[in-house]
Protein backbone atom coordinates (compact mmCIF):
# COMPACT_ATOMS: atom_id res chain seq x y z
CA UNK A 1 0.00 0.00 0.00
CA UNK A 2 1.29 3.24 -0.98
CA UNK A 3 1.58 6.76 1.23
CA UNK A 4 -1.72 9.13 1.00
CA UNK A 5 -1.52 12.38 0.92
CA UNK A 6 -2.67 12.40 4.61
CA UNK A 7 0.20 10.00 5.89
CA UNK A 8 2.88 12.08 4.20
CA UNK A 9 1.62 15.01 5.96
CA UNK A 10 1.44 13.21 9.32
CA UNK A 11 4.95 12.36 8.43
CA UNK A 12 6.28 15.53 8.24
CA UNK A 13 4.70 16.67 11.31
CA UNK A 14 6.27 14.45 13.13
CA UNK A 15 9.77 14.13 12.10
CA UNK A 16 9.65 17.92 12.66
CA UNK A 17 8.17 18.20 15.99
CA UNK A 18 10.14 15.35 17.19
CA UNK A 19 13.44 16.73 15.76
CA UNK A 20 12.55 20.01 17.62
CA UNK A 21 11.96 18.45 20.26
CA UNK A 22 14.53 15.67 20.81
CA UNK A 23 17.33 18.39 19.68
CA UNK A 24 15.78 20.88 22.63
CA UNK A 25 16.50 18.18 25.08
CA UNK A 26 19.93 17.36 24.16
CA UNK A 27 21.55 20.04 21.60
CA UNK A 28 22.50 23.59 22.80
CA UNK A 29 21.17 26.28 20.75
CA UNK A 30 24.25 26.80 18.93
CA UNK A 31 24.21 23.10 17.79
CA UNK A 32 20.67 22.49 17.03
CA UNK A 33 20.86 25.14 14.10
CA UNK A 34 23.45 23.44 12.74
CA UNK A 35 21.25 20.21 12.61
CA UNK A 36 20.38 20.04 8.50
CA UNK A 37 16.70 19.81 8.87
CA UNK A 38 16.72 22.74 11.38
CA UNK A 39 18.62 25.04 9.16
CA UNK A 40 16.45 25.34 7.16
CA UNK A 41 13.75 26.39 9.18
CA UNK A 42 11.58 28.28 8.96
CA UNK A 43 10.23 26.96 5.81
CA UNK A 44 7.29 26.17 3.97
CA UNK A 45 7.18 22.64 3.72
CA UNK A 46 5.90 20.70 0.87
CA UNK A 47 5.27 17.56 0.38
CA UNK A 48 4.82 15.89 -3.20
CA UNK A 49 2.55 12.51 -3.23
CA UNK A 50 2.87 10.73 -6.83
CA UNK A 51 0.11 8.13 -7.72
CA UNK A 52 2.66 7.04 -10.27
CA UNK A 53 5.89 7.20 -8.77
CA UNK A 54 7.69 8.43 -5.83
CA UNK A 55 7.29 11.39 -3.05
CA UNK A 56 9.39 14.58 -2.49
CA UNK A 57 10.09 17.26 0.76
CA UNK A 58 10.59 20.69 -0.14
CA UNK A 59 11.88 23.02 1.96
CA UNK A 60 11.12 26.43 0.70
CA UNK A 61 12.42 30.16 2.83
CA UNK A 62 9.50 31.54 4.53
CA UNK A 63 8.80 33.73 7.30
CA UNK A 64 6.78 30.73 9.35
CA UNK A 65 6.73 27.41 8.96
CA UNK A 66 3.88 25.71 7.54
CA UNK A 67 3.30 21.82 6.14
CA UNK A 68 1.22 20.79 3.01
CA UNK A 69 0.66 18.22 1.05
CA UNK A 70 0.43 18.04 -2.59
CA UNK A 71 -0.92 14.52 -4.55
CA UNK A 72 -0.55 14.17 -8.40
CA UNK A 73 -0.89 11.88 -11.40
CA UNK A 74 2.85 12.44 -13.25
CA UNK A 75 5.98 11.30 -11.94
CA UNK A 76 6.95 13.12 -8.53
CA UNK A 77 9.93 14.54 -10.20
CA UNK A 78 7.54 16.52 -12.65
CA UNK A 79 5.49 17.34 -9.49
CA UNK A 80 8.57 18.93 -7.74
CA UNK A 81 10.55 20.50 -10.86
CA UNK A 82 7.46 21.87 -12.41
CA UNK A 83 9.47 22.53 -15.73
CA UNK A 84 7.45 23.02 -19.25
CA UNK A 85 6.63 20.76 -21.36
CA UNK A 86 9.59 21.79 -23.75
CA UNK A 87 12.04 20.93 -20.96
CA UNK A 88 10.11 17.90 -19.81
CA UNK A 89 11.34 15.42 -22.30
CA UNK A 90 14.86 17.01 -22.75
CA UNK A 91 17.60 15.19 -20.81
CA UNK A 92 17.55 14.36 -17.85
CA UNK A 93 21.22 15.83 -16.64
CA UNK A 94 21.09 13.26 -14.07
CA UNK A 95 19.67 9.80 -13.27
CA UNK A 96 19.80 8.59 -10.08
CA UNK A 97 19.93 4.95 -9.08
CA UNK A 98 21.61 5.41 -5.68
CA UNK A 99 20.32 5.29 -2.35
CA UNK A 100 22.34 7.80 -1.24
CA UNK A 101 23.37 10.59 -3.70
CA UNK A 102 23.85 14.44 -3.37
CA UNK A 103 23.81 17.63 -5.58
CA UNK A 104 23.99 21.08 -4.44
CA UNK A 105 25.01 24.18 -5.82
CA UNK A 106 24.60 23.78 -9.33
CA UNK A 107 22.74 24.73 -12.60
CA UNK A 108 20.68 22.68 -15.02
CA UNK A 109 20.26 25.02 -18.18
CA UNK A 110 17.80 23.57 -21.25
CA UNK A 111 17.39 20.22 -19.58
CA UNK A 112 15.72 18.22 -17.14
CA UNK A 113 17.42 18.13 -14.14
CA UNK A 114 17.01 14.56 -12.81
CA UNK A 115 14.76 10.90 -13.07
CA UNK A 116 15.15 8.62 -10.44
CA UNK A 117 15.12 4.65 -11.62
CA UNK A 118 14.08 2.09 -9.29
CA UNK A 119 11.80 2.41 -5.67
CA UNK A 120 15.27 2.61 -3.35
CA UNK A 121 16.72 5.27 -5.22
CA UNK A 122 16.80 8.74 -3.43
CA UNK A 123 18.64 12.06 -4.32
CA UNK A 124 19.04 15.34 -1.84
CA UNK A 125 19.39 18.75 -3.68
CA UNK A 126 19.92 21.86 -2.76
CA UNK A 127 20.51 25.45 -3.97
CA UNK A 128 19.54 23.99 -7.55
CA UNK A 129 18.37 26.11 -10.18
CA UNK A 130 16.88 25.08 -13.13
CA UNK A 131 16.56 27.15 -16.32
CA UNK A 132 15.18 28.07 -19.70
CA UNK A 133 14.59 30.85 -21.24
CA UNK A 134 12.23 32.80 -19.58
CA UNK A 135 11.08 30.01 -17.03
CA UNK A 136 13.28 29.16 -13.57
CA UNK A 137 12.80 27.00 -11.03
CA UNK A 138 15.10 27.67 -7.75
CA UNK A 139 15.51 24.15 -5.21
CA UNK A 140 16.55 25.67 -1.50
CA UNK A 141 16.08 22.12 -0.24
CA UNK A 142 14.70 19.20 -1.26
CA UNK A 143 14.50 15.59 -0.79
CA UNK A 144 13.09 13.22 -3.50
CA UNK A 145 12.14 9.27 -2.97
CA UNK A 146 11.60 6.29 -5.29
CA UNK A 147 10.06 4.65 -2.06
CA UNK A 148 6.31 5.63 -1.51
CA UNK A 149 5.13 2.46 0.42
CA UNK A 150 3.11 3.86 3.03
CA UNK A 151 5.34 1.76 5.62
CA UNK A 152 8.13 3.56 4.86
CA UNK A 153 6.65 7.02 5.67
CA UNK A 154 5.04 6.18 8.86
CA UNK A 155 4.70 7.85 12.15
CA UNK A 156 7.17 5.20 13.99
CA UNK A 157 9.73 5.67 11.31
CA UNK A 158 9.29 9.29 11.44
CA UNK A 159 10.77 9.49 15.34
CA UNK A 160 13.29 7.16 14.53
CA UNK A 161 14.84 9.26 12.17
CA UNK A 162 14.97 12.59 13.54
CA UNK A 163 16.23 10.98 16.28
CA UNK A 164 18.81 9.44 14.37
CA UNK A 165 19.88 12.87 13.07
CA UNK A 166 19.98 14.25 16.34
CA UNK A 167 22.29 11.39 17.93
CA UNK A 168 24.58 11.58 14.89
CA UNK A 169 25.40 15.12 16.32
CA UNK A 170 25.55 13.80 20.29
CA UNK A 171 28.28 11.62 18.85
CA UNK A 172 30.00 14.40 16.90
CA UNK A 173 30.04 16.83 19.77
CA UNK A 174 31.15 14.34 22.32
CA UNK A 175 33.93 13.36 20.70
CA UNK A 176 34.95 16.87 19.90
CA UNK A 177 34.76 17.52 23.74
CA UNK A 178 36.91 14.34 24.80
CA UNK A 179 39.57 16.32 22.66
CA UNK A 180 39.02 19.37 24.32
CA UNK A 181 38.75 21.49 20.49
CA UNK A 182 35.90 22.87 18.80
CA UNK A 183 33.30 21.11 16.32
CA UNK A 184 34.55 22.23 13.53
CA UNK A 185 38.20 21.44 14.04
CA UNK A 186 36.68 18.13 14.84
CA UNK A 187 35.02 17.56 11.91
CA UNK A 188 37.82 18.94 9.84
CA UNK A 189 40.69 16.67 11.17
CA UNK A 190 39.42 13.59 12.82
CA UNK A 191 35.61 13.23 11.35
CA UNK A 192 37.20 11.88 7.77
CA UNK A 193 39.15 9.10 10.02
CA UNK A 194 36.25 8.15 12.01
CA UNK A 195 35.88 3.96 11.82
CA UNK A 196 33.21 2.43 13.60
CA UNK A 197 34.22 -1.04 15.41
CA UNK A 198 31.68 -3.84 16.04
CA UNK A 199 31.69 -6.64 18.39
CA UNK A 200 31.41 -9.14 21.45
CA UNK A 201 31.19 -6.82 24.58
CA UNK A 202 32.13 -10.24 26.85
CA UNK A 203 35.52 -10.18 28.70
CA UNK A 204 37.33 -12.05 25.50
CA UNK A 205 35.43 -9.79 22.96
CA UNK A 206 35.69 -6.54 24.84
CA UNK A 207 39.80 -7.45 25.09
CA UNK A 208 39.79 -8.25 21.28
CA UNK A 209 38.40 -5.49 20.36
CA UNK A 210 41.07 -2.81 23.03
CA UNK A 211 43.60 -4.49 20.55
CA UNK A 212 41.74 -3.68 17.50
CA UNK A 213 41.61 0.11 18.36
CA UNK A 214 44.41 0.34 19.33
CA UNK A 215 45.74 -1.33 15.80
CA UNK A 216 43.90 1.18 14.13
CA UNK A 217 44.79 4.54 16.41
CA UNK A 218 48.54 3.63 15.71
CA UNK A 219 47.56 3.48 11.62
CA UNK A 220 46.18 6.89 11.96
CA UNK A 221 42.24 6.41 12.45
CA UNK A 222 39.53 7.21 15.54
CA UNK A 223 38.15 3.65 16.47
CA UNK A 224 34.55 4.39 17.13
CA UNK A 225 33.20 1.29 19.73
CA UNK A 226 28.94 1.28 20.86
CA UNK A 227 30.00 2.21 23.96
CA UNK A 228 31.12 5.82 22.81
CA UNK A 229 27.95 6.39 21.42
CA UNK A 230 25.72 8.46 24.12
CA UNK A 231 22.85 6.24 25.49
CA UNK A 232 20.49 9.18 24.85
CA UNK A 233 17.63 9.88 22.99
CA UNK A 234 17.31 5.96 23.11
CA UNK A 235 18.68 2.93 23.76
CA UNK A 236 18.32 0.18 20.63
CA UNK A 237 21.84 -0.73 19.63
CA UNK A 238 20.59 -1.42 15.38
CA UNK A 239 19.20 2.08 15.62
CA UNK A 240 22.78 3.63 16.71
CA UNK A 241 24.54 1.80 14.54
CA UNK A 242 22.06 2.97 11.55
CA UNK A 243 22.46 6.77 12.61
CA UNK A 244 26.28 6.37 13.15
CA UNK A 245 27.53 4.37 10.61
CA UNK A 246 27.16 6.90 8.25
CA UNK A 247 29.75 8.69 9.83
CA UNK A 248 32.20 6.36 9.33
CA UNK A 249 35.26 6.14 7.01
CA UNK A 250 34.48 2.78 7.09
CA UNK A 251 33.06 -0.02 9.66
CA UNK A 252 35.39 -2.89 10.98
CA UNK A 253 34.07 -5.64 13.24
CA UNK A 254 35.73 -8.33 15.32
CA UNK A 255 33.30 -11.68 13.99
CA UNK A 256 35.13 -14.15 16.01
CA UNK A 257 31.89 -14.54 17.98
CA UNK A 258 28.80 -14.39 18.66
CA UNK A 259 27.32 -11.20 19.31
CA UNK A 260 24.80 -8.23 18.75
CA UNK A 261 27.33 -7.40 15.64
CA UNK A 262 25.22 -10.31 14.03
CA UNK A 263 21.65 -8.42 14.31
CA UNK A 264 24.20 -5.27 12.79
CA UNK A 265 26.26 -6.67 9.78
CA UNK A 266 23.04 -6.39 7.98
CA UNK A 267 22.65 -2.54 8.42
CA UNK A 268 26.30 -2.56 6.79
CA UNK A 269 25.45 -4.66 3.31
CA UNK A 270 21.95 -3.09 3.19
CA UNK A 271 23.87 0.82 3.35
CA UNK A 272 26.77 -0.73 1.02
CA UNK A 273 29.92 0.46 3.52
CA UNK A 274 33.13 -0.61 3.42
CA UNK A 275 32.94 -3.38 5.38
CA UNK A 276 35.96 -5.51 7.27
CA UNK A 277 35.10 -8.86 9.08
CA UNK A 278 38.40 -9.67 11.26
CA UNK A 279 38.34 -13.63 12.58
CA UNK A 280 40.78 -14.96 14.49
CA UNK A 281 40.98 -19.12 14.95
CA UNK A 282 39.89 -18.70 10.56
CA UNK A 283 36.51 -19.24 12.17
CA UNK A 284 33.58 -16.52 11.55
CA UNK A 285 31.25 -16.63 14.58
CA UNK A 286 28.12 -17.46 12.84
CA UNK A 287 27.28 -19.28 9.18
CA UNK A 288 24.93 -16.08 8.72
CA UNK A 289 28.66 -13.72 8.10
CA UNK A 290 30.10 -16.95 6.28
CA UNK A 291 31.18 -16.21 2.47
CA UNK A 292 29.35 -12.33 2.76
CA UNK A 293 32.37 -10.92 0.35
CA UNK A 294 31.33 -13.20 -2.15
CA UNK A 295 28.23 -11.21 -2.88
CA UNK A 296 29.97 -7.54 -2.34
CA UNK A 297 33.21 -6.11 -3.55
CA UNK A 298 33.00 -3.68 -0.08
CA UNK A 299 32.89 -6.54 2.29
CA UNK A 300 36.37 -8.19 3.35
CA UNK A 301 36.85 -11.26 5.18
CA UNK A 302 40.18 -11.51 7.08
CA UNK A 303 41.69 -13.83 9.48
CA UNK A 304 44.27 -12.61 12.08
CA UNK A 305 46.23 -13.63 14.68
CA UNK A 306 45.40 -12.51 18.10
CA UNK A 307 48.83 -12.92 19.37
CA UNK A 308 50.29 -10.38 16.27
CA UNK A 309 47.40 -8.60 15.04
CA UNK A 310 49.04 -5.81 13.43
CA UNK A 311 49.90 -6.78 10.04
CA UNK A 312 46.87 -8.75 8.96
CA UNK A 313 44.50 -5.76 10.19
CA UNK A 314 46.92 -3.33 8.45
CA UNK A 315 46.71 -5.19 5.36
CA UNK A 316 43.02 -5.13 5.74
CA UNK A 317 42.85 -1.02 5.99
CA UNK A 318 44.16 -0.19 3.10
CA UNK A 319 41.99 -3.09 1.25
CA UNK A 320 39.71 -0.59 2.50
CA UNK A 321 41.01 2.93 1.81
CA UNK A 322 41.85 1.37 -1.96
CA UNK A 323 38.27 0.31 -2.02
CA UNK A 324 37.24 3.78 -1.20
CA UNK A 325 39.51 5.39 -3.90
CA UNK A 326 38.35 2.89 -6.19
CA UNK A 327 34.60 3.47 -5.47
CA UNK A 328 35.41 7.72 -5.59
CA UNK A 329 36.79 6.90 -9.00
CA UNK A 330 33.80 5.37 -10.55
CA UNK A 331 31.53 7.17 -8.67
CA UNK A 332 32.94 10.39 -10.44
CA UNK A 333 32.64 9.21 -13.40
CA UNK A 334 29.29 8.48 -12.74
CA UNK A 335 28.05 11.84 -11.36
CA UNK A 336 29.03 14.57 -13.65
CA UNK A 337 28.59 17.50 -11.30
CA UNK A 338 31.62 15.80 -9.25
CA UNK A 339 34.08 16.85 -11.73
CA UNK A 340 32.49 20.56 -11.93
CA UNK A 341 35.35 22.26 -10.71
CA UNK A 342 37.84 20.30 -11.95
């Protein structure tokens, strides 16, 4: 069943009044501005409902905010872009297939600016102006979806993301404090070499993984363990490591046995990161992790030796940071805008 009008409306509302509200509770002012959502506000919000394909959030400058919903019959890219029929058919500059693709601050002259393909595909825009001849069309914000399952846009998931946003930031600012520098100097110098490191938190596990950040502080990157991540707003482990791992250079976990890591590795392959699975004994703890790299070039399984663990987890980092140059490659030759300024 697909989103209503009425649902995506509800959905809004509530993402914004729990984002509000979550970031009152835990952000200072000076933070909770910086929060993307908040920036923008206050807007007017619309919301695009396609009967034939996808949804879209606007966020447009206003002087109040205020939430409506808009349904149509053509494709919700048409609904949002609003070009002419002349520029309709032309192009389009982009198409997005992606879960997880970007474009801001750029032009789209004589053309249209962008089709999504497929119902996971989802593309975030801003400062976007589209032109030609006498007709523009000027994108402050904007967030467009393939997904319009009315599951997917429902009151429960609404909390659960703006609370994700707002823990994302808890984690930002208190690692910036434990450093004793500012936010953006965090961001700027140790952000980039953020890795997140998954588990066993038993007495074996917990000592398995000391040696594993400390491996990877010596190579030059900021091991990232659960327990770092503030307890607050809530307390589900899958839900922190959904808001966090996007943070991450890359995600690294100890699967030598059994733990919560198991009800995690999921939330890695279903977001595509760069994914190591360290096992020492050349046993994986469970036969759900067994043979995952055969069905991903960004998963890595690697056997090491807990008495010398240096060089096998070294060798398994820059598998990584080569997988990430490799996947920056193709990815700008996929995305034109990328090599704008070049």
């Amino acid at each position: 069943m697909n989103i209503t009008e009425e649902g995506l409306k509800e959905y809004i509302e509530t993402f914004n009044s729990t984002l509000k509200e979550t970031a009152e509770t835990y952000l200072s002012d000076e933070f909770r501005i910086k929060l993307l959502h908040l920036s923008y506000l206050p807007a007017h919000i619309i919301g695009y409902v396609s009967t034939q394909y996808g949804i879209a959030i606007e966020y447009k400058p206003a002087d109040q905010t205020l939430i409506e919903v808009v349904t149509g019959s053509a494709r919700v890219e048409d609904l949002l872009v609003k070009a002419p029929k002349s520029i309709i058919n032309v192009g389009p500059g982009l198409r997005i297939t992606d879960s997880n693709v970007s474009v801001f601050g750029i032009g789209f002259p004589n053309t249209f600016p962008f089709r999504l393909e497929g119902r996971e595909a989802r593309l975030c825009i801003g400062t976007v102006v589209c032109t030609s001849g006498e007709w523009n069309r000027y994108i402050a914000y904007a967030e467009i979806y393939g997904n319009r399952e009315k599951n997917n846009w429902c009151k429960e998931k609404a909390v659960s993301r703006a609370k994700d946003e707002v823990l994302a930031a808890l984690v930002e600012l208190k690692r910036a404090k434990s450093r004793n520098i500012s936010i953006a100097e965090y961001i700027s110098s140790f952000k980039k070499k953020t890795v997140l490191l998954l588990g066993n938190y038993d007495k074996e596990g917990k000592q398995r993984l000391n040696k594993i950040a400390c491996i990877l502080k010596k190579l030059g990157y900021e091991p990232l363990l659960i327990e770092d991540i503030p307890d607050n707003p809530y307390q589900d482990l899958t839900q922190k490591v959904s808001a966090i791992g996007h943070l991450a250079r890359f995600v690294v976990i100890d699967d030598s046995s059994r733990s919560g890591h198991l009800a995690e590795f999921p939330i890695c392959k279903q977001n595509n990161w760069v994914t190591i699975l360290l096992r020492t004994g050349g046993r994986g703890s469970s036969w759900m992790t067994a043979g995952a790299s055969l069905h991903s070039k960004v998963i890595l399984e690697k056997n090491y030796d807990l008495s010398v663990p240096g060089p096998a987890i070294a060798e398994a980092v820059g598998w990584a940071e080569e997988k990430l140059r490799e996947l920056k490659r193709e990815f700008d030759n996929t995305y034109p805008w990328r090599n704008i300024s070049r």
